[in-house]
N, C-alpha and C. Protein backbone atom coordinates (compact mmCIF):
# COMPACT_ATOMS: atom_id res chain seq x y z
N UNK A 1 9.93 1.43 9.38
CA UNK A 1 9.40 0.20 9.89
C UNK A 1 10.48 -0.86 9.81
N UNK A 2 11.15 -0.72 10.86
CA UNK A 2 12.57 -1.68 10.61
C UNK A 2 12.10 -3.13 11.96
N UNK A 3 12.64 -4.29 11.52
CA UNK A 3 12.72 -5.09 12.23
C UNK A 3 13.33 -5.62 12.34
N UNK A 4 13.98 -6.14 13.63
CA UNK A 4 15.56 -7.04 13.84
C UNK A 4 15.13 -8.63 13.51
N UNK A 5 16.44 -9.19 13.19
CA UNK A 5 16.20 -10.07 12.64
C UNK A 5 15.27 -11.68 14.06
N UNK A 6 15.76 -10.82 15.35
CA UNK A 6 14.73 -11.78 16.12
C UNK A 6 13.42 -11.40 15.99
N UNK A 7 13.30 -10.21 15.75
CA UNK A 7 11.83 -9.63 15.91
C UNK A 7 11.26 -10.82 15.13
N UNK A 8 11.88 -10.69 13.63
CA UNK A 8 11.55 -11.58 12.22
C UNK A 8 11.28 -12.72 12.95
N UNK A 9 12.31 -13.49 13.27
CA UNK A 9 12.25 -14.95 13.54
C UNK A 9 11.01 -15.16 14.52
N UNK A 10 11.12 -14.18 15.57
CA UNK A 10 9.75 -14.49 16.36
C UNK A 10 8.61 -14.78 15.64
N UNK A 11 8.59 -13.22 14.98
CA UNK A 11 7.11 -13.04 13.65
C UNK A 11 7.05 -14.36 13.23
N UNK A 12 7.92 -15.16 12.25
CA UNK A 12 8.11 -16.31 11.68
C UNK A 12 7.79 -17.43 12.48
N UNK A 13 8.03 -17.42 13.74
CA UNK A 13 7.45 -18.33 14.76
C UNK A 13 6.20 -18.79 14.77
N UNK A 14 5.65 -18.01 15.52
CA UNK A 14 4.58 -17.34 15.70
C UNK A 14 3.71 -17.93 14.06
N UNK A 15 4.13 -17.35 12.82
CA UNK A 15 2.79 -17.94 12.04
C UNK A 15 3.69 -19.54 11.33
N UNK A 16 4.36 -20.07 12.13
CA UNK A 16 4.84 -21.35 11.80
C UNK A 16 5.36 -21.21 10.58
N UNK A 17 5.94 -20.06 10.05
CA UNK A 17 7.70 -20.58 9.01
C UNK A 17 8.37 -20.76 9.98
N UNK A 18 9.44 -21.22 8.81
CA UNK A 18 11.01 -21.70 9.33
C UNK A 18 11.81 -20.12 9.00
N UNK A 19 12.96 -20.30 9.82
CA UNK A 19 13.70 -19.41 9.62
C UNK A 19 15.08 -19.83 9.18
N UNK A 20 15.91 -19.34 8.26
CA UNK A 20 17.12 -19.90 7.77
C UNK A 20 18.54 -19.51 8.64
N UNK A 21 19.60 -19.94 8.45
CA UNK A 21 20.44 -19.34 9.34
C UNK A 21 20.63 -18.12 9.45
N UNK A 22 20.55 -17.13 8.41
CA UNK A 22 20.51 -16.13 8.03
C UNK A 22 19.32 -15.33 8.43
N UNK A 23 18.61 -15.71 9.23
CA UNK A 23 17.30 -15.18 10.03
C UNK A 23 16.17 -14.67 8.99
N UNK A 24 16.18 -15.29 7.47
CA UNK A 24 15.09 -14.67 6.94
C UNK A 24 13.77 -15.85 6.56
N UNK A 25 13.14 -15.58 6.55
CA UNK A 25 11.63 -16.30 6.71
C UNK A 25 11.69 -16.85 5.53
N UNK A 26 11.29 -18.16 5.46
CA UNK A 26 11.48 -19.75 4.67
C UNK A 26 10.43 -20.22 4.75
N UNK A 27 9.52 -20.58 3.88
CA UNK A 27 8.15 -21.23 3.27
C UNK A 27 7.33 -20.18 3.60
N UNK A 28 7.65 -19.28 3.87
CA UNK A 28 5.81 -18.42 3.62
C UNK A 28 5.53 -17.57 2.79
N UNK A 29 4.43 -17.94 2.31
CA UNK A 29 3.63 -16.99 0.91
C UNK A 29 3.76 -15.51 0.38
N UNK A 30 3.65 -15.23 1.44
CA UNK A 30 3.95 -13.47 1.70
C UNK A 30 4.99 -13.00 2.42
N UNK A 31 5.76 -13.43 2.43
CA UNK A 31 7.37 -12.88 2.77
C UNK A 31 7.64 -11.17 2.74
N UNK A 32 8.51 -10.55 3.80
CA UNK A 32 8.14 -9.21 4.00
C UNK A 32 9.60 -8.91 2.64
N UNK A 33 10.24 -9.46 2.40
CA UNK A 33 10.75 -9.55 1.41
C UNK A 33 10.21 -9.31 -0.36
N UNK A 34 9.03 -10.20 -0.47
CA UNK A 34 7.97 -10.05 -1.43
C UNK A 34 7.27 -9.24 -1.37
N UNK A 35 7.17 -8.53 -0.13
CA UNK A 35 5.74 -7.47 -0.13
C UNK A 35 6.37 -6.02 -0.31
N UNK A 36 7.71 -6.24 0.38
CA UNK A 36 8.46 -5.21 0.23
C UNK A 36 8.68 -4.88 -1.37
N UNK A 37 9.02 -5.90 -2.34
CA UNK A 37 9.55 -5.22 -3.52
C UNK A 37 7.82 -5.23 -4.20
N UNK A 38 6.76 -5.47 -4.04
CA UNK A 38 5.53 -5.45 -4.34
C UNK A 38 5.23 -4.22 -4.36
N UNK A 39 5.44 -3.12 -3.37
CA UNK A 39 5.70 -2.20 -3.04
C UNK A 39 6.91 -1.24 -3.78
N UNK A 40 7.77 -1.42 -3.40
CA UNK A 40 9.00 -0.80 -3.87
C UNK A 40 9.20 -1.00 -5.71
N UNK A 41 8.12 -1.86 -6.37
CA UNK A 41 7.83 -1.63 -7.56
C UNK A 41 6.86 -0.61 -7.95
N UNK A 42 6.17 -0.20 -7.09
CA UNK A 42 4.88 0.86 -7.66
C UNK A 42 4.99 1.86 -7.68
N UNK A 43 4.77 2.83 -9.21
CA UNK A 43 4.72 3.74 -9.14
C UNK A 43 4.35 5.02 -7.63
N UNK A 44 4.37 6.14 -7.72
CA UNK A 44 3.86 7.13 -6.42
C UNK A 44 2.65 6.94 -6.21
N UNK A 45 1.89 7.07 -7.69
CA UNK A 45 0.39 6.97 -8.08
C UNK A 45 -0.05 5.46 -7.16
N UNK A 46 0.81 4.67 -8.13
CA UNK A 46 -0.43 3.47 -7.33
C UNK A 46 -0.22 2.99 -5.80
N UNK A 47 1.23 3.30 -5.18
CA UNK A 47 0.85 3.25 -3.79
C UNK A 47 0.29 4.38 -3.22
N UNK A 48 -0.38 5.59 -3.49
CA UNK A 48 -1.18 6.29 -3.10
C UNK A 48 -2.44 5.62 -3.78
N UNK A 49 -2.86 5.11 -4.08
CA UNK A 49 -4.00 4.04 -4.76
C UNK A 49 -4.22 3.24 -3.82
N UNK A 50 -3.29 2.29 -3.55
CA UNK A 50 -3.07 0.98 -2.62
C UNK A 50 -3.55 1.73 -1.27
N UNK A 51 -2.78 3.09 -0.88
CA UNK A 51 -3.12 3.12 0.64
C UNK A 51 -4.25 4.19 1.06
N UNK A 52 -4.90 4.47 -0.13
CA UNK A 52 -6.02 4.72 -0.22
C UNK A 52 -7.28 3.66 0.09
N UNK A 53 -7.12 2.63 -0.94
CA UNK A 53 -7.70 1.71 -0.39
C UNK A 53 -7.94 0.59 0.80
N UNK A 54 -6.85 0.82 1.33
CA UNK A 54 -6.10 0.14 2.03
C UNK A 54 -7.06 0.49 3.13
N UNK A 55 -7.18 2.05 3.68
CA UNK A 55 -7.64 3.16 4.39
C UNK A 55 -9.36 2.55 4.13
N UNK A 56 -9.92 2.41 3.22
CA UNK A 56 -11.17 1.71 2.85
C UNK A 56 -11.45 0.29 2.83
N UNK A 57 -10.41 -0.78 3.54
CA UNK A 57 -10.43 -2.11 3.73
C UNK A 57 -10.96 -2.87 2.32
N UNK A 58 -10.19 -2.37 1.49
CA UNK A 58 -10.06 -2.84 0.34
C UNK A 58 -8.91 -3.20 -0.34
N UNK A 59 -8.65 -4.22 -1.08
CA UNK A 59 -6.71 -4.86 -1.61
C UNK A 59 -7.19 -4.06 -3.12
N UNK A 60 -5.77 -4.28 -3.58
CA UNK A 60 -6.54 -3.83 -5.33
C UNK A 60 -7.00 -5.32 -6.03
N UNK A 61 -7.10 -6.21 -5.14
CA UNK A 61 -7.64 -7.68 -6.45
C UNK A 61 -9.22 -7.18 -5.78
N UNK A 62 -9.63 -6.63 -5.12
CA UNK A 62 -10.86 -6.76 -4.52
C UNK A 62 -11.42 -5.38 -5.71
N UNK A 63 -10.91 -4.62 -5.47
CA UNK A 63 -11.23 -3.30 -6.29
C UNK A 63 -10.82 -3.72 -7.82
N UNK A 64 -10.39 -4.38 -8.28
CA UNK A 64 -10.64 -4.92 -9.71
C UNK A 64 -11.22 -6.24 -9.89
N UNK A 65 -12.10 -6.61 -8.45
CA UNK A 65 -12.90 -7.61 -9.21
C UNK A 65 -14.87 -6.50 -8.93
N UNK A 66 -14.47 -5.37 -8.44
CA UNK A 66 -16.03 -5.06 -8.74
C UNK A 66 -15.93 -4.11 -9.82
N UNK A 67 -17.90 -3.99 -9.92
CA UNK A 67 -18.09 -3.80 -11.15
C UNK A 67 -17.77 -2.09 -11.76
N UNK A 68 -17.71 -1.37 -12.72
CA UNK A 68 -17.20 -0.18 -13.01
C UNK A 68 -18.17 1.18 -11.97
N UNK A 69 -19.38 1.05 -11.80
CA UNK A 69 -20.05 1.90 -11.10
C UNK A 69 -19.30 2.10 -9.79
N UNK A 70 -19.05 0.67 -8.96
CA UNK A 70 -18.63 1.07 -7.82
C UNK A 70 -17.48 1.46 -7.61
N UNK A 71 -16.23 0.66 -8.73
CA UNK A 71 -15.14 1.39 -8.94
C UNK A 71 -15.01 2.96 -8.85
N UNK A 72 -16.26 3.66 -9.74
CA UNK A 72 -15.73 4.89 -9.94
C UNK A 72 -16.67 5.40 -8.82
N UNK A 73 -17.10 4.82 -8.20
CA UNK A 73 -17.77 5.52 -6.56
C UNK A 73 -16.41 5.60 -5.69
N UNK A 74 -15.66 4.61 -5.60
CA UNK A 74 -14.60 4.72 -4.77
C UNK A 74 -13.41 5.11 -5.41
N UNK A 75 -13.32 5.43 -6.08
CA UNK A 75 -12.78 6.37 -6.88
C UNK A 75 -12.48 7.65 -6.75
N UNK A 76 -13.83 7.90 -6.81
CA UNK A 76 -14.42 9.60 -6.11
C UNK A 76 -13.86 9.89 -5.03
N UNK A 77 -14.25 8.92 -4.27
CA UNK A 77 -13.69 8.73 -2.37
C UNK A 77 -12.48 9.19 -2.18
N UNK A 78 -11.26 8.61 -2.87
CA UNK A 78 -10.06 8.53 -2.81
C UNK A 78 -9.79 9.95 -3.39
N UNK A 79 -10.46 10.50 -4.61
CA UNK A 79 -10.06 11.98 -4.79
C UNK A 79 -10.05 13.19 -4.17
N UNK A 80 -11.61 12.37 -3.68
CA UNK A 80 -11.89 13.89 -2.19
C UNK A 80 -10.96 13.59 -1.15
N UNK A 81 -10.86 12.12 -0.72
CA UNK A 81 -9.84 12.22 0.43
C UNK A 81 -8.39 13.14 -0.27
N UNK A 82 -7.96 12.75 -0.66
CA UNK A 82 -6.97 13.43 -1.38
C UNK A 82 -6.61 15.08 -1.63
N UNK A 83 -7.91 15.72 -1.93
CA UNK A 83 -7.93 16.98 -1.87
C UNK A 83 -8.35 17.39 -0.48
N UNK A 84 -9.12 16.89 0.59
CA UNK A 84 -9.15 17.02 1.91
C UNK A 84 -7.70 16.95 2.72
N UNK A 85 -7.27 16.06 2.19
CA UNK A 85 -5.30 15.96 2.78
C UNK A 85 -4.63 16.93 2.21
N UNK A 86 -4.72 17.31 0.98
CA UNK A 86 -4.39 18.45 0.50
C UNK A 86 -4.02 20.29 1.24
N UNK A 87 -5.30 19.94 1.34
CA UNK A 87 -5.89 21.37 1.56
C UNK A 87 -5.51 21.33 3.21
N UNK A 88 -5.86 20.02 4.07
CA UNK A 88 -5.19 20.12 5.21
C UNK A 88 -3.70 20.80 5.61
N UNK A 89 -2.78 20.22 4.42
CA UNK A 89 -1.70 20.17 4.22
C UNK A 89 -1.33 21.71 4.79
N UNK A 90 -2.15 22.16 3.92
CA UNK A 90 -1.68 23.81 4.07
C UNK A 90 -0.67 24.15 2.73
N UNK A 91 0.06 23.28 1.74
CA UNK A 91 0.87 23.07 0.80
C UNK A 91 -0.12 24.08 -0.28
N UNK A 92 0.17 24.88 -0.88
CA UNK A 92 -0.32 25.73 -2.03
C UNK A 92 0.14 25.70 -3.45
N UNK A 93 1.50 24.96 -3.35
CA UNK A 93 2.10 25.00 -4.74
C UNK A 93 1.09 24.64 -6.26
N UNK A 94 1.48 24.92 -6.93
CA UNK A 94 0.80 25.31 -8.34
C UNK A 94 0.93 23.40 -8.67
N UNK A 95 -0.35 23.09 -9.35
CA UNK A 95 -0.20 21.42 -9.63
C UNK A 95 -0.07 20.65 -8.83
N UNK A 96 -0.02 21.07 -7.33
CA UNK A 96 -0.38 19.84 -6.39
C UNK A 96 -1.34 19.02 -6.81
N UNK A 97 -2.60 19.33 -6.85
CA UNK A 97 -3.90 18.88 -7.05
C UNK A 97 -4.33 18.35 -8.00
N UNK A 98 -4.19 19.20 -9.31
CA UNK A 98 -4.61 19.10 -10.64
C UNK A 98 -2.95 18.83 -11.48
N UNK A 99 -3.22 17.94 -12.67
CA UNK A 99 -1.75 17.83 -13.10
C UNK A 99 -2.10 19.14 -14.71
N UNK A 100 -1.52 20.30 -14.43
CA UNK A 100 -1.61 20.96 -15.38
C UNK A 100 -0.72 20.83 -16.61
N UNK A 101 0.22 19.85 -16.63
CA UNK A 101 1.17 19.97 -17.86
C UNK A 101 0.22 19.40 -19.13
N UNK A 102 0.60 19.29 -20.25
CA UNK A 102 -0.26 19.56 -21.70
C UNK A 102 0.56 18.44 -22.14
């Protein structure tokens, strides 16, 4: 997902930042810069978490502000999807699925 730096400046247009000489986006909240290392900080686990939910139109501040029942309802969701992608996969290796180490 690469974007040139007009693409940016357009993008930046468009939701009214500024752009610096250097073509990167100036006063806005969510900067693809910020979201990028938001990202590029998370473990495998939790961006398979994130785009799990993500897939369920849910953020994770939304999924940690409900209560534990529904948590572990969507929870569930994300496991079966998971073993449904799995098994799609056609991938057989030993511990895909289940983490067997002790």
């Amino acid at each position: 997902m690469s974007m040139s730096i007009s693409a940016t400046s357009s993008a930046a247009v468009a939701t009214g930042a500024r752009t610096g000489a250097t073509g990167e986006v100036k006063g806005k909240a969510g900067s693809a810069e910020e979201e990028f290392l938001k990202i590029a900080r998370m473990t495998p686990a939790e961006r398979l978490h994130a785009a799990m939910l993500a897939k369920l139109g849910l953020t994770e501040e939304e999924f940690a502000k409900l209560d534990p029942k529904q948590q572990a309802v969507i929870q569930e969701k994300i496991a079966a999807e998971i073993k449904e992608q799995m098994a799609a996969s056609g991938d057989k290796r030993v511990g895909m699925i289940a983490d067997i180490t002790v």
